[in-house]
Structures are given as structure tokens and as C-alpha cells.
C-alpha atoms as a PDB file:
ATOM      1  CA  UNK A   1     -30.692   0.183  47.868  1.00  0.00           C
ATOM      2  CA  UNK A   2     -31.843   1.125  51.237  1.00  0.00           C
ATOM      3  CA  UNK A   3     -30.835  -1.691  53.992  1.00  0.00           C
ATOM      4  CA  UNK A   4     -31.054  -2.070  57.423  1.00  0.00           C
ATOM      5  CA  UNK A   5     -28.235  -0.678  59.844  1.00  0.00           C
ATOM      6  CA  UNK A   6     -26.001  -3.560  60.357  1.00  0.00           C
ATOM      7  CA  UNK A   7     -23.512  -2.068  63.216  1.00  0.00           C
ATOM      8  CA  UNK A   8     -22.613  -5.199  64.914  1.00  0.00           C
ATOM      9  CA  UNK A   9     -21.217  -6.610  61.580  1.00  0.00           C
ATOM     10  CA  UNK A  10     -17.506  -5.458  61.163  1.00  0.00           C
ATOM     11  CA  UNK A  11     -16.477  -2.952  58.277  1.00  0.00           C
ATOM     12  CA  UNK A  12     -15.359  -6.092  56.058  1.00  0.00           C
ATOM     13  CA  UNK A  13     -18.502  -7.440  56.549  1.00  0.00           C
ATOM     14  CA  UNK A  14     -20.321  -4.315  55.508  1.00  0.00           C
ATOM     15  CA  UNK A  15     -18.141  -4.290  52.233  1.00  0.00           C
ATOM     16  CA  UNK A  16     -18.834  -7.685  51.389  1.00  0.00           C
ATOM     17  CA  UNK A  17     -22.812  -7.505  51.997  1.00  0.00           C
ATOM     18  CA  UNK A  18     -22.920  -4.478  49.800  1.00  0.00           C
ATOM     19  CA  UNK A  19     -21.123  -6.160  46.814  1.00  0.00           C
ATOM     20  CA  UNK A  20     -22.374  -9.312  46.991  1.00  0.00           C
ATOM     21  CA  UNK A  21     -26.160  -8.128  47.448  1.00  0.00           C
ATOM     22  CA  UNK A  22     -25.654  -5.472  44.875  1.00  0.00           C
ATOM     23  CA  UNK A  23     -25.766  -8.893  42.406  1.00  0.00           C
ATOM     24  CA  UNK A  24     -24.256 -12.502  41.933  1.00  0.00           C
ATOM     25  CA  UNK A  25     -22.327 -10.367  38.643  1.00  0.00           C
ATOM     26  CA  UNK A  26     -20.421  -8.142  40.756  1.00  0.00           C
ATOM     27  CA  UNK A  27     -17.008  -9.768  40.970  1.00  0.00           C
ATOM     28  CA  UNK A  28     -13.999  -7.514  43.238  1.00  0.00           C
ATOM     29  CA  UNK A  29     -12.550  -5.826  40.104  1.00  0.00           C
ATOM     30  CA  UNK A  30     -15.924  -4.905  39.042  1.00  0.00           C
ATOM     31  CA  UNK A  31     -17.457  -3.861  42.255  1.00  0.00           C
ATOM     32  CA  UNK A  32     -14.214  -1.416  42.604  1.00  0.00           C
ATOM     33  CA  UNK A  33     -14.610   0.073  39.659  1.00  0.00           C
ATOM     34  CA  UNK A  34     -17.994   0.301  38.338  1.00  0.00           C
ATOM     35  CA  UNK A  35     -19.940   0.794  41.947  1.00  0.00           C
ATOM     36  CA  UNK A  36     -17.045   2.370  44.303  1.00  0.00           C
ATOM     37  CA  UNK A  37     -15.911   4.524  40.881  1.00  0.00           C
ATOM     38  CA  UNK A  38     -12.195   3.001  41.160  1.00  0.00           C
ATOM     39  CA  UNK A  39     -11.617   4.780  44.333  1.00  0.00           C
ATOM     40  CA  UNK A  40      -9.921   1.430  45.604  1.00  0.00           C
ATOM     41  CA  UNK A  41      -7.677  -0.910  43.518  1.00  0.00           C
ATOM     42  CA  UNK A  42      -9.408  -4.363  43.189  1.00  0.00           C
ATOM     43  CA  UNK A  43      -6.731  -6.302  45.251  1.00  0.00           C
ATOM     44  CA  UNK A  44      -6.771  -3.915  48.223  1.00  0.00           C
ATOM     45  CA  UNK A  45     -10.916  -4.356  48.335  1.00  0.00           C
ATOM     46  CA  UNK A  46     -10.563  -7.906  48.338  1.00  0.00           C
ATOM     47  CA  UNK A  47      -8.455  -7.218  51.610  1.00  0.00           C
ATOM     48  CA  UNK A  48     -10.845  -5.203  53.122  1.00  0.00           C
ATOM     49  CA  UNK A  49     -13.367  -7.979  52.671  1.00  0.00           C
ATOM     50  CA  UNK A  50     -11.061 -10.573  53.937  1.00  0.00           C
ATOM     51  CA  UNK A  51     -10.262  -8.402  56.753  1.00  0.00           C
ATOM     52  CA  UNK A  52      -6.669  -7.898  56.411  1.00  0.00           C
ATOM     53  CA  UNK A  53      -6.850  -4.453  55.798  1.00  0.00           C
ATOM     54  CA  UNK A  54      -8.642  -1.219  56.866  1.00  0.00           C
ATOM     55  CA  UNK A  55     -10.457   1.336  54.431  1.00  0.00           C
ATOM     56  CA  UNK A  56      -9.748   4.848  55.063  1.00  0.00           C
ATOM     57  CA  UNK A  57     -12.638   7.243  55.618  1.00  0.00           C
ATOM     58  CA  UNK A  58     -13.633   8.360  52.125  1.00  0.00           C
ATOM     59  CA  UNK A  59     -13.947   5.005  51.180  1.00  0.00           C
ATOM     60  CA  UNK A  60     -16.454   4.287  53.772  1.00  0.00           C
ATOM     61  CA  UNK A  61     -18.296   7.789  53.169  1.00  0.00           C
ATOM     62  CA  UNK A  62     -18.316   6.456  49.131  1.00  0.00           C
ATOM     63  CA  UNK A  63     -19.626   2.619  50.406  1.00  0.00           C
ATOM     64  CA  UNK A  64     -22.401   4.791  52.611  1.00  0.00           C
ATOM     65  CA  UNK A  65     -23.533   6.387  49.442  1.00  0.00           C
ATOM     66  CA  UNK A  66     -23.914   3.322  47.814  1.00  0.00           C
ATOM     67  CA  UNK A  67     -25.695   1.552  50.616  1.00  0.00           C
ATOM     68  CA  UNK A  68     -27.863   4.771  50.608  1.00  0.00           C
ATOM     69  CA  UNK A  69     -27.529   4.986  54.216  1.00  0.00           C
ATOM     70  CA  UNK A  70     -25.634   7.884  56.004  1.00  0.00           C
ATOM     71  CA  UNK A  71     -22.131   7.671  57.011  1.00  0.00           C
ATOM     72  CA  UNK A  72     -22.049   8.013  60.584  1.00  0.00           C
ATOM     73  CA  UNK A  73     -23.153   4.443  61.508  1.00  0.00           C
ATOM     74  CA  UNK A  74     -20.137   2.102  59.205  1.00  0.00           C
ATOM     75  CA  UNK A  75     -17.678   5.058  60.247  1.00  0.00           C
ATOM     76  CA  UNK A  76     -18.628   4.267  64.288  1.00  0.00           C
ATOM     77  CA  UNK A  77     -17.947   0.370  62.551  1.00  0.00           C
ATOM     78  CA  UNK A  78     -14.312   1.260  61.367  1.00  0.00           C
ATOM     79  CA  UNK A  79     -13.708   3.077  64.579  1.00  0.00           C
ATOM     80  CA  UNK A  80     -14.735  -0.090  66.547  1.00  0.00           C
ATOM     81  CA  UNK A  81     -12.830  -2.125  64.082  1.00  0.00           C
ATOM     82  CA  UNK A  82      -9.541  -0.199  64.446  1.00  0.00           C
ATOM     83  CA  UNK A  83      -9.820   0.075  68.412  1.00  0.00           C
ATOM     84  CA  UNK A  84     -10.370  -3.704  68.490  1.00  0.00           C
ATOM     85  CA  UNK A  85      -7.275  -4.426  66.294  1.00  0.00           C
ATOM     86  CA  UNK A  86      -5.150  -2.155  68.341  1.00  0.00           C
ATOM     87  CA  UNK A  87      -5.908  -4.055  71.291  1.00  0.00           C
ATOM     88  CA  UNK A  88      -5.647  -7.052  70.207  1.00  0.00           C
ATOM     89  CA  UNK A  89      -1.999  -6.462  68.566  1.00  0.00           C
ATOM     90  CA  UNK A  90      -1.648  -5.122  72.085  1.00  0.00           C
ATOM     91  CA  UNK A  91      -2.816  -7.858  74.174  1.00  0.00           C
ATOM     92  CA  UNK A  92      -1.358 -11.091  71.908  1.00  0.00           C
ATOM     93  CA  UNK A  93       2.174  -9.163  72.515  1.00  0.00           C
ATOM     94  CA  UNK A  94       1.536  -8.817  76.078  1.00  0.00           C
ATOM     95  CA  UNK A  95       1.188 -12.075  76.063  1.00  0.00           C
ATOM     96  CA  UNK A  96       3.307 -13.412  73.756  1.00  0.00           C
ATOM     97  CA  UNK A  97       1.043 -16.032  72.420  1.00  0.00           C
ATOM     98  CA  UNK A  98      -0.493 -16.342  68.837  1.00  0.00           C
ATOM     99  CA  UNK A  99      -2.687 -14.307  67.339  1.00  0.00           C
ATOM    100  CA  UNK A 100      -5.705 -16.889  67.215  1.00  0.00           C
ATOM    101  CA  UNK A 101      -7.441 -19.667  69.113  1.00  0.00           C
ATOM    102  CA  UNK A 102      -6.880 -23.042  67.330  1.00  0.00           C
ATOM    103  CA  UNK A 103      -7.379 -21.220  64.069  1.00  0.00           C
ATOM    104  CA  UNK A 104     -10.268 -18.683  65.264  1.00  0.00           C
ATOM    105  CA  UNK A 105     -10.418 -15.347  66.163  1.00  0.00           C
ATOM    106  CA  UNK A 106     -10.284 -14.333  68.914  1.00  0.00           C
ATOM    107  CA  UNK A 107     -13.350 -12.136  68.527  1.00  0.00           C
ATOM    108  CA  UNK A 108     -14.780 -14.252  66.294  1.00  0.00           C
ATOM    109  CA  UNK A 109     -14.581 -16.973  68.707  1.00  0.00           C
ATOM    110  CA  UNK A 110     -15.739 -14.852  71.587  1.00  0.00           C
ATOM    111  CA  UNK A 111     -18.562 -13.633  69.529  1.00  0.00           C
ATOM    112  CA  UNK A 112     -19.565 -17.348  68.302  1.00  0.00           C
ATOM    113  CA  UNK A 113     -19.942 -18.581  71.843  1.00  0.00           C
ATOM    114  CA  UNK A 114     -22.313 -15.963  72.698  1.00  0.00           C
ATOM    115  CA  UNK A 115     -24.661 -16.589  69.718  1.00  0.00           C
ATOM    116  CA  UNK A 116     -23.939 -20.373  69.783  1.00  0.00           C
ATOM    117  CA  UNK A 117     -25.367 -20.119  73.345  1.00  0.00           C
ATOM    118  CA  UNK A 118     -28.414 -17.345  72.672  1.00  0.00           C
ATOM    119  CA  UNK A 119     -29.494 -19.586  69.603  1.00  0.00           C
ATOM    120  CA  UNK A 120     -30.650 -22.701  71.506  1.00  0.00           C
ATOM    121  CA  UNK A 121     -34.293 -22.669  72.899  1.00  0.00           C
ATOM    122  CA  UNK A 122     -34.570 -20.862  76.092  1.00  0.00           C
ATOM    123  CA  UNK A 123     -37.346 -23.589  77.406  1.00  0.00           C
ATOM    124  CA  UNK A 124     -34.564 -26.010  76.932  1.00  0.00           C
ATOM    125  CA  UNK A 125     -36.341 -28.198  74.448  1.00  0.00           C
ATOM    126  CA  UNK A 126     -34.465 -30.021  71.286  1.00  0.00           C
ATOM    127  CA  UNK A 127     -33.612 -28.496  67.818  1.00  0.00           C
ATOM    128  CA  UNK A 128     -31.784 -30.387  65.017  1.00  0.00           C
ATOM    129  CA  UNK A 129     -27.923 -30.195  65.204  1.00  0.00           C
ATOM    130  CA  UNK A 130     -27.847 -28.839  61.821  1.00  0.00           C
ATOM    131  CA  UNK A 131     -30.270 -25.582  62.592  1.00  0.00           C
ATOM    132  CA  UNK A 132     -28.213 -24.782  65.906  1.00  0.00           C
ATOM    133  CA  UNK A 133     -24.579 -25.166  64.052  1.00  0.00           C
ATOM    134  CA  UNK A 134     -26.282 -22.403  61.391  1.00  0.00           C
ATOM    135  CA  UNK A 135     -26.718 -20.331  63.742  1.00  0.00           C
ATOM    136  CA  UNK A 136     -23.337 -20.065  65.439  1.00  0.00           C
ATOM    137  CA  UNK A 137     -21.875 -20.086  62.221  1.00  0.00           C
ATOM    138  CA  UNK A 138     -23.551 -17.089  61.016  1.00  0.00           C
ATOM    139  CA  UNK A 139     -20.991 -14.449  62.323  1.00  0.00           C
ATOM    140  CA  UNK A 140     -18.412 -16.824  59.889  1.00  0.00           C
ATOM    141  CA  UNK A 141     -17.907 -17.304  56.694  1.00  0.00           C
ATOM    142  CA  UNK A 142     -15.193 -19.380  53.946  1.00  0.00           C
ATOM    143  CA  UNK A 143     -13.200 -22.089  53.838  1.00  0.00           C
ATOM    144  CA  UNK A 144     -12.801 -22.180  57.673  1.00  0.00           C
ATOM    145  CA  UNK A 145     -16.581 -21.901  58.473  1.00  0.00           C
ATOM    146  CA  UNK A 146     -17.569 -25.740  59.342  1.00  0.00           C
ATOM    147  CA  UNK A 147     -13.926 -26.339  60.889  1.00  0.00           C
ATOM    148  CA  UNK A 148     -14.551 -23.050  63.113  1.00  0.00           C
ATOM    149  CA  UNK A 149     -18.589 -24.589  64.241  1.00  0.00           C
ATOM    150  CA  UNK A 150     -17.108 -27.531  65.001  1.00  0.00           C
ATOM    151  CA  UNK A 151     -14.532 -26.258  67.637  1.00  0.00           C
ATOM    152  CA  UNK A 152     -17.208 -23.972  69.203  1.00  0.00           C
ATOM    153  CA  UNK A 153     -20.463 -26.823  69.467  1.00  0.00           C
ATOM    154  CA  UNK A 154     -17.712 -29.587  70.923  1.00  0.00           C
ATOM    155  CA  UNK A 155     -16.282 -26.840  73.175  1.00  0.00           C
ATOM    156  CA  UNK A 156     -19.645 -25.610  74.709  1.00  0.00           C
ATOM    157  CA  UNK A 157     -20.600 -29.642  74.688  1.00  0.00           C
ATOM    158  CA  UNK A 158     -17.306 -30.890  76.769  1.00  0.00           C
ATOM    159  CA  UNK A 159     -18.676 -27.541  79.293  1.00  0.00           C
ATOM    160  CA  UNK A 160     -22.067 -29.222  79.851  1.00  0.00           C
ATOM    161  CA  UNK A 161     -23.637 -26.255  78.749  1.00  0.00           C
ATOM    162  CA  UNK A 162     -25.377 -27.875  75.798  1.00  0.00           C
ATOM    163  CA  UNK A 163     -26.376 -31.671  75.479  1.00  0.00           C
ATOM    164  CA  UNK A 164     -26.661 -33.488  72.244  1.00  0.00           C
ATOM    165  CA  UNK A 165     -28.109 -36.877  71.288  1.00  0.00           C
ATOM    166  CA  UNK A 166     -29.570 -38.422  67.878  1.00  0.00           C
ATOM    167  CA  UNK A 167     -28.956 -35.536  65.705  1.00  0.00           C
ATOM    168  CA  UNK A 168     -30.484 -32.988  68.227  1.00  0.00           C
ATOM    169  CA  UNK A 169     -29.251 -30.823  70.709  1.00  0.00           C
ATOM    170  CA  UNK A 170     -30.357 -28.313  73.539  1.00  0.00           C
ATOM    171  CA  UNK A 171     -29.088 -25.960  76.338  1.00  0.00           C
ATOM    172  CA  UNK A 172     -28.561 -26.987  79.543  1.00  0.00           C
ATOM    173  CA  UNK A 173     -26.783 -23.747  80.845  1.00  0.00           C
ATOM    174  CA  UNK A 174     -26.499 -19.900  79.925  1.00  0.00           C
ATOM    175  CA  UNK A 175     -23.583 -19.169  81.317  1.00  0.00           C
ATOM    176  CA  UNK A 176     -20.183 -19.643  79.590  1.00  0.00           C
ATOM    177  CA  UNK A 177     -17.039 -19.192  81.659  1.00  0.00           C
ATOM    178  CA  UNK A 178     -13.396 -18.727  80.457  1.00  0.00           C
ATOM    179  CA  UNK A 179     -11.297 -20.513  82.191  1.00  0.00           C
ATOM    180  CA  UNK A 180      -8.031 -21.027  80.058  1.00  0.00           C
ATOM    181  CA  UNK A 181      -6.109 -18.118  79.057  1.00  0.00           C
ATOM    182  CA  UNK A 182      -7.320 -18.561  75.252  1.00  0.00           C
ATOM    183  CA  UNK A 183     -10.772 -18.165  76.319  1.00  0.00           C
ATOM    184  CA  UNK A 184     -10.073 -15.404  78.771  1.00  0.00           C
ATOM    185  CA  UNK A 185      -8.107 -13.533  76.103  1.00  0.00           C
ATOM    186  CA  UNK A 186     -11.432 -13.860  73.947  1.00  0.00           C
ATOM    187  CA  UNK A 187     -13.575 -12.582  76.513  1.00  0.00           C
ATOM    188  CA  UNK A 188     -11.354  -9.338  77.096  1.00  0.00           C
ATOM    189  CA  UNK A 189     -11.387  -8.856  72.941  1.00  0.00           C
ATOM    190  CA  UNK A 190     -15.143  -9.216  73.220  1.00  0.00           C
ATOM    191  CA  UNK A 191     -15.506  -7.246  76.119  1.00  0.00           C
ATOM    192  CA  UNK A 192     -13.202  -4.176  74.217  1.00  0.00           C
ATOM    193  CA  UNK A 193     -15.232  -4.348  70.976  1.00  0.00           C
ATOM    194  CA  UNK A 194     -18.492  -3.968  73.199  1.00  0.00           C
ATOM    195  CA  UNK A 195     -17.698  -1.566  75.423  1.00  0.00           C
ATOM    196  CA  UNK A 196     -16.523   0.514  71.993  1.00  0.00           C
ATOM    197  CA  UNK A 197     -19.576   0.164  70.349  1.00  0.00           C
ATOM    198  CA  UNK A 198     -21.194   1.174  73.557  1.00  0.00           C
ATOM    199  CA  UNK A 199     -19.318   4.387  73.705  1.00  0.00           C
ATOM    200  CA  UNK A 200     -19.641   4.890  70.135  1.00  0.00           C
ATOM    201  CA  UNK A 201     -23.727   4.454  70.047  1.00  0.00           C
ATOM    202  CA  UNK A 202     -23.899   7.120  73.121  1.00  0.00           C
ATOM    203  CA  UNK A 203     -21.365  10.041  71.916  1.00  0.00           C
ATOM    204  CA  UNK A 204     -21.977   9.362  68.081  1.00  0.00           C
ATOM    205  CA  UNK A 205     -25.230   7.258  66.875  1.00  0.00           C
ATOM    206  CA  UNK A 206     -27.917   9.163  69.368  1.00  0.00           C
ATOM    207  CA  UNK A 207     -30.977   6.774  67.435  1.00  0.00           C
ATOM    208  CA  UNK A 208     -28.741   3.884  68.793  1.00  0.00           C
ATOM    209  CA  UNK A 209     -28.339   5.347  72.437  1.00  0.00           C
ATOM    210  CA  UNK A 210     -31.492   4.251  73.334  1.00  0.00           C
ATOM    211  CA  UNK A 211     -31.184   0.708  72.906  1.00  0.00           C
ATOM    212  CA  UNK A 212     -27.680   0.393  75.112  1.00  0.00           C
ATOM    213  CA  UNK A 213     -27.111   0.796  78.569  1.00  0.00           C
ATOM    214  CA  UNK A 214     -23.517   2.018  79.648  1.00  0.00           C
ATOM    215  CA  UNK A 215     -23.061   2.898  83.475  1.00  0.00           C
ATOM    216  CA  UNK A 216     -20.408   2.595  85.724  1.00  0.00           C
ATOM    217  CA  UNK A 217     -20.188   2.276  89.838  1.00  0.00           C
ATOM    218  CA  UNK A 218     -17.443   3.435  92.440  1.00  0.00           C
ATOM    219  CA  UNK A 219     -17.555   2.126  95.812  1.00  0.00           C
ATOM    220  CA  UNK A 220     -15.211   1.364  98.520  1.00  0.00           C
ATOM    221  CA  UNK A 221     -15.161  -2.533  99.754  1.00  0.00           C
ATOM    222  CA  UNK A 222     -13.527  -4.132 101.974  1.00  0.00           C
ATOM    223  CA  UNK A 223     -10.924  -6.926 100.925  1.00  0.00           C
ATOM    224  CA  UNK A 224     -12.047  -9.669 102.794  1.00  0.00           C
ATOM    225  CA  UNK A 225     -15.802  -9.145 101.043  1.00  0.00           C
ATOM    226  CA  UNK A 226     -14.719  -9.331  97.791  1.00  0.00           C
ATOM    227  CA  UNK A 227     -15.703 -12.946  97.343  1.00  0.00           C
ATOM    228  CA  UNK A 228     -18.640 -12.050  98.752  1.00  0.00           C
ATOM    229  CA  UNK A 229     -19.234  -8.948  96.547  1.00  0.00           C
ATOM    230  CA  UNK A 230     -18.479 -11.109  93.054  1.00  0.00           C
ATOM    231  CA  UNK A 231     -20.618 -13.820  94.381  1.00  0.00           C
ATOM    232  CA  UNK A 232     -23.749 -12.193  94.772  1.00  0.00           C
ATOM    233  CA  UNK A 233     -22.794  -9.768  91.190  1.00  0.00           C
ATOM    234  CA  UNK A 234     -22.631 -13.400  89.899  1.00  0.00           C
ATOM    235  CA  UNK A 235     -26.349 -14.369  91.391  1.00  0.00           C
ATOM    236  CA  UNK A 236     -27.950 -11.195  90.579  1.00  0.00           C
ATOM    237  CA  UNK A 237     -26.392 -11.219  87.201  1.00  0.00           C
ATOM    238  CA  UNK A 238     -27.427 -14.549  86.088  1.00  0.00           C
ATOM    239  CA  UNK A 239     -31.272 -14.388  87.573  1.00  0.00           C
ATOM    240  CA  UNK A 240     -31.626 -11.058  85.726  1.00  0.00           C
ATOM    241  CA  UNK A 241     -30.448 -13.375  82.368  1.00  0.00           C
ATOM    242  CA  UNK A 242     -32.933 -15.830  82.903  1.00  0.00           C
ATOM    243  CA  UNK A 243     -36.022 -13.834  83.849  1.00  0.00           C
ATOM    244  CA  UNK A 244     -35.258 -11.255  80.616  1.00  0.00           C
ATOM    245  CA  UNK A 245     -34.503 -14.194  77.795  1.00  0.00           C
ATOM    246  CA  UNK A 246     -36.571 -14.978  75.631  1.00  0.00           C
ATOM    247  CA  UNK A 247     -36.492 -17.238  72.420  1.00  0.00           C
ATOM    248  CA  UNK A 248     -34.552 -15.462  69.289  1.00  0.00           C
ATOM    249  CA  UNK A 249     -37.359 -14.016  66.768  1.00  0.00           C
ATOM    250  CA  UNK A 250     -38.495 -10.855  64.627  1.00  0.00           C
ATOM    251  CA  UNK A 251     -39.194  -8.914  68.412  1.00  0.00           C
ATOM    252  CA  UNK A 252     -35.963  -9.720  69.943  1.00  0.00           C
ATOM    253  CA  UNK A 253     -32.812  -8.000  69.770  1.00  0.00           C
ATOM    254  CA  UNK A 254     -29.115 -10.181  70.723  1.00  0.00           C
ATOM    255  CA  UNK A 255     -28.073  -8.443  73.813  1.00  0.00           C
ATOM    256  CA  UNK A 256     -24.563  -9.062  74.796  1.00  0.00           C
ATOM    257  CA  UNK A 257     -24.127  -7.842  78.542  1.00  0.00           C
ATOM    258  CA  UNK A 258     -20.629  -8.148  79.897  1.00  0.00           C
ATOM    259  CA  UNK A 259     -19.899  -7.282  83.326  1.00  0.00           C
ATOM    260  CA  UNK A 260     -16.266  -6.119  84.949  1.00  0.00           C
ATOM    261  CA  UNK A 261     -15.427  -5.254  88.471  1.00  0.00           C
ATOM    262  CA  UNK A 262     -11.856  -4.246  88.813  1.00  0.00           C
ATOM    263  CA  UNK A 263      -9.570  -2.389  91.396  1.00  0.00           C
ATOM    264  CA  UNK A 264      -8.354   0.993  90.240  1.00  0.00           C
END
């Protein structure tokens, strides 16, 4: 039952792929019992696969076995998951607002945009609607999926960063930027799940390290160039975007770079 790593994918998802692939037959109650040897009641995996609740450690070691893969790799996922969650309950309190964006996620929305963005033809050229609204939709799944695809194609559309007409639709810009505090909040929730899975590829997953780049920069500016300083971050950011893009095939890999510059 060998698969490939799937570390972006969050511990739910892992649980889910693993029962669902391991055959149409396996309902919850049997999954728990039969394949995870009733070391999780039935209702309690059904929240884990819904995402309302974590599994503790030797449940994930038990789901590695299964998956035939080692354990290291979904335990660096429940880390991520947990640290994500705690900042999130964090953050929503902080602010005092809801814990979702018009019914999304706020990671989930974060991480739509990105791929909803990333999917469309780097050349700019046309694709059907329908294959582009796959795509975004791929992180999602459920009752809320086409509601959720909806929100995120009209959003990026009423940016200007996409343009549709007759059933087809392409990218006009790379770039999305939050500007309400909904879509700022996302950004930060995306921005703390990456940077965690960052830290967790270099200290824990060394055969990951490679593929992610983590640095950071001190230096002393003065105030009145800090426009300056983000301008130019901005410039050199977004050329380095489009001269390293390329469309999304068997080759590529979805890079998600985000980039903070903060007084400490």
C-alpha cells in the first residue's frame, strides 16, 4: 500500500485518503476496526476526518503502518496541524471576529487562492471555467465544496486578477493582495502553517530539506526608506515569480513563497 508522501495535505486529509483508497467497502466503523485494529472508536475517526478533532500520536504511528510509509512525515503533519489551530484560536480571539471567512477557512481559503491562482496558464491563454474551478477546489471537499469555488473564482474575478468570458477564463495577474482584514487574517494563517512546515522539513524530514528554502535577514534601515525598502522587496519579489513559473505538470512542484518584513 505504498503511496506517495502527501505532507501538504492536513492529518484529516491523510486519514481520509487512506480509508477511502484502501476500498469503496471501507465505511468509518469498519475502517476503525478492521484496518486501525479498534484503536479509535468509529465516531471519534469520523472527527478526525472531518477535522474537528486531533489524533494522538499512536494513532498516527498505527495509520503510518498502514500507509506503509514511516511515521515521521504525518507526525511533522499533526505537528503543523496543531500549531496552526493554536494560532488560529489565538488570532480569531485577538480579534474577536468569527472563526471563518463567509463560511471558509481561513486556511482553506488562504490556501485556495494560491492554487486558484497557480492553476491558470502562465502564458495567459484560456481554459474552460469548469477545469480551472477543479482545480481550486481540489484542497476542498463535501457539501460546501461548489459554494466554497464559487466565493474564491468571483473574489479573484472582482480583483482583476483573472478574466472570464463564454465559459472560459484566464489570468491576468499573479499577485493576490489582502486587503480586508478577512483576507489579511488568511494570509497570516497561511503564512503560520508554511513557515511550520518549513521548520518542520529542516529540523525533522532531512529528504524534504532540500526542496525548501528558509532564511532570514537583519539589517538596520532607516524609517523614512521603508517605503522604499518594501517597494523594491515588492519588484524583486514579483519579477523573480514570473521568470521561475512555469505551467502546472508532472515536473513541477506548487511552491508557495511568502515573504514578511517586520520591526523587532
Amino acid at each position: 500500500m505504498q503511496r506517495r508522501s502527501t505532507a501538504p495535505k492536513g492529518i484529516k486529509d491523510l486519514f481520509y485518503e487512506t480509508r477511502v483508497l484502501s476500498g469503496r467497502e471501507y465505511t468509518v466503523t469498519r475502517f476503525a476496526k478492521e484496518v486501525l485494529g479498534g484503536a479509535v472508536d468509529p465516531v471519534m475517526l469520523g472527527y478526525i476526518e472531518k477535522g474537528k478533532r486531533f489524533p494522538n500520536e499512536a494513532l498516527v504511528r498505527r495509520l503510518a503502518a498502514v500507509r506503509n510509509e514511516p511515521a515521521a512525515p504525518l507526525l511533522a503533519v499533526l505537528y503543523r496541524d496543531r500549531m496552526l489551530y493554536a494560532f488560529g484560536r489565538e488570532l480569531r480571539r485577538a480579534l474577536h471576529d468569527p472563526a471563518a471567512v463567509e463560511g471558509i477557512a481561513d486556511a482553506d481559503l488562504a490556501v485556495q487562492v494560491s492554487r486558484a491562482i497557480a492553476a491558470l496558464p502562465d502564458d495567459g491563454s484560456w481554459i474552460t471555467a469548469a477545469k480551472w474551478r477543479a482545480a481550486i477546489g481540489v484542497a476542498v471537499r463535501g457539501e460546501a465544496k461548489a459554494n466554497d469555488v464559487a466565493k474564491i473564482a468571483a473574489l479573484l474575478e472582482s480583483r482583476g486578477i483573472v478574466e472570464a468570458a463564454k465559459g472560459k477564463v484566464r489570468r491576468k495577474l499573479r499577485h493576490f493582495v489582502a486587503t480586508t482584514l478577512e483576507e489579511r487574517r488568511a494570509l497570516a494563517m497561511e503564512f503560520t502553517a508554511i513557515y511550520t512546515k518549513a521548520l518542520l522539513d529542516k529540523l525533522s524530514l532531512p529528504e524534504r530539506a532540500a526542496s525548501t528554502h528558509l532564511r532570514n535577514h537583519y539589517l538596520h534601515i532607516e524609517r523614512t526608506r521603508l517605503p522604499e525598502f518594501y517597494r523594491k522587496l515588492e519588484r524583486a519579489a514579483r519579477a523573480l515569480a514570473e521568470e521561475f513559473a512555469a505551467d502546472a505538470g508532472a515536473g513541477t512542484e506548487f511552491l508557495n513563497v511568502l515573504i514578511v518584513g517586520t520591526p523587532v
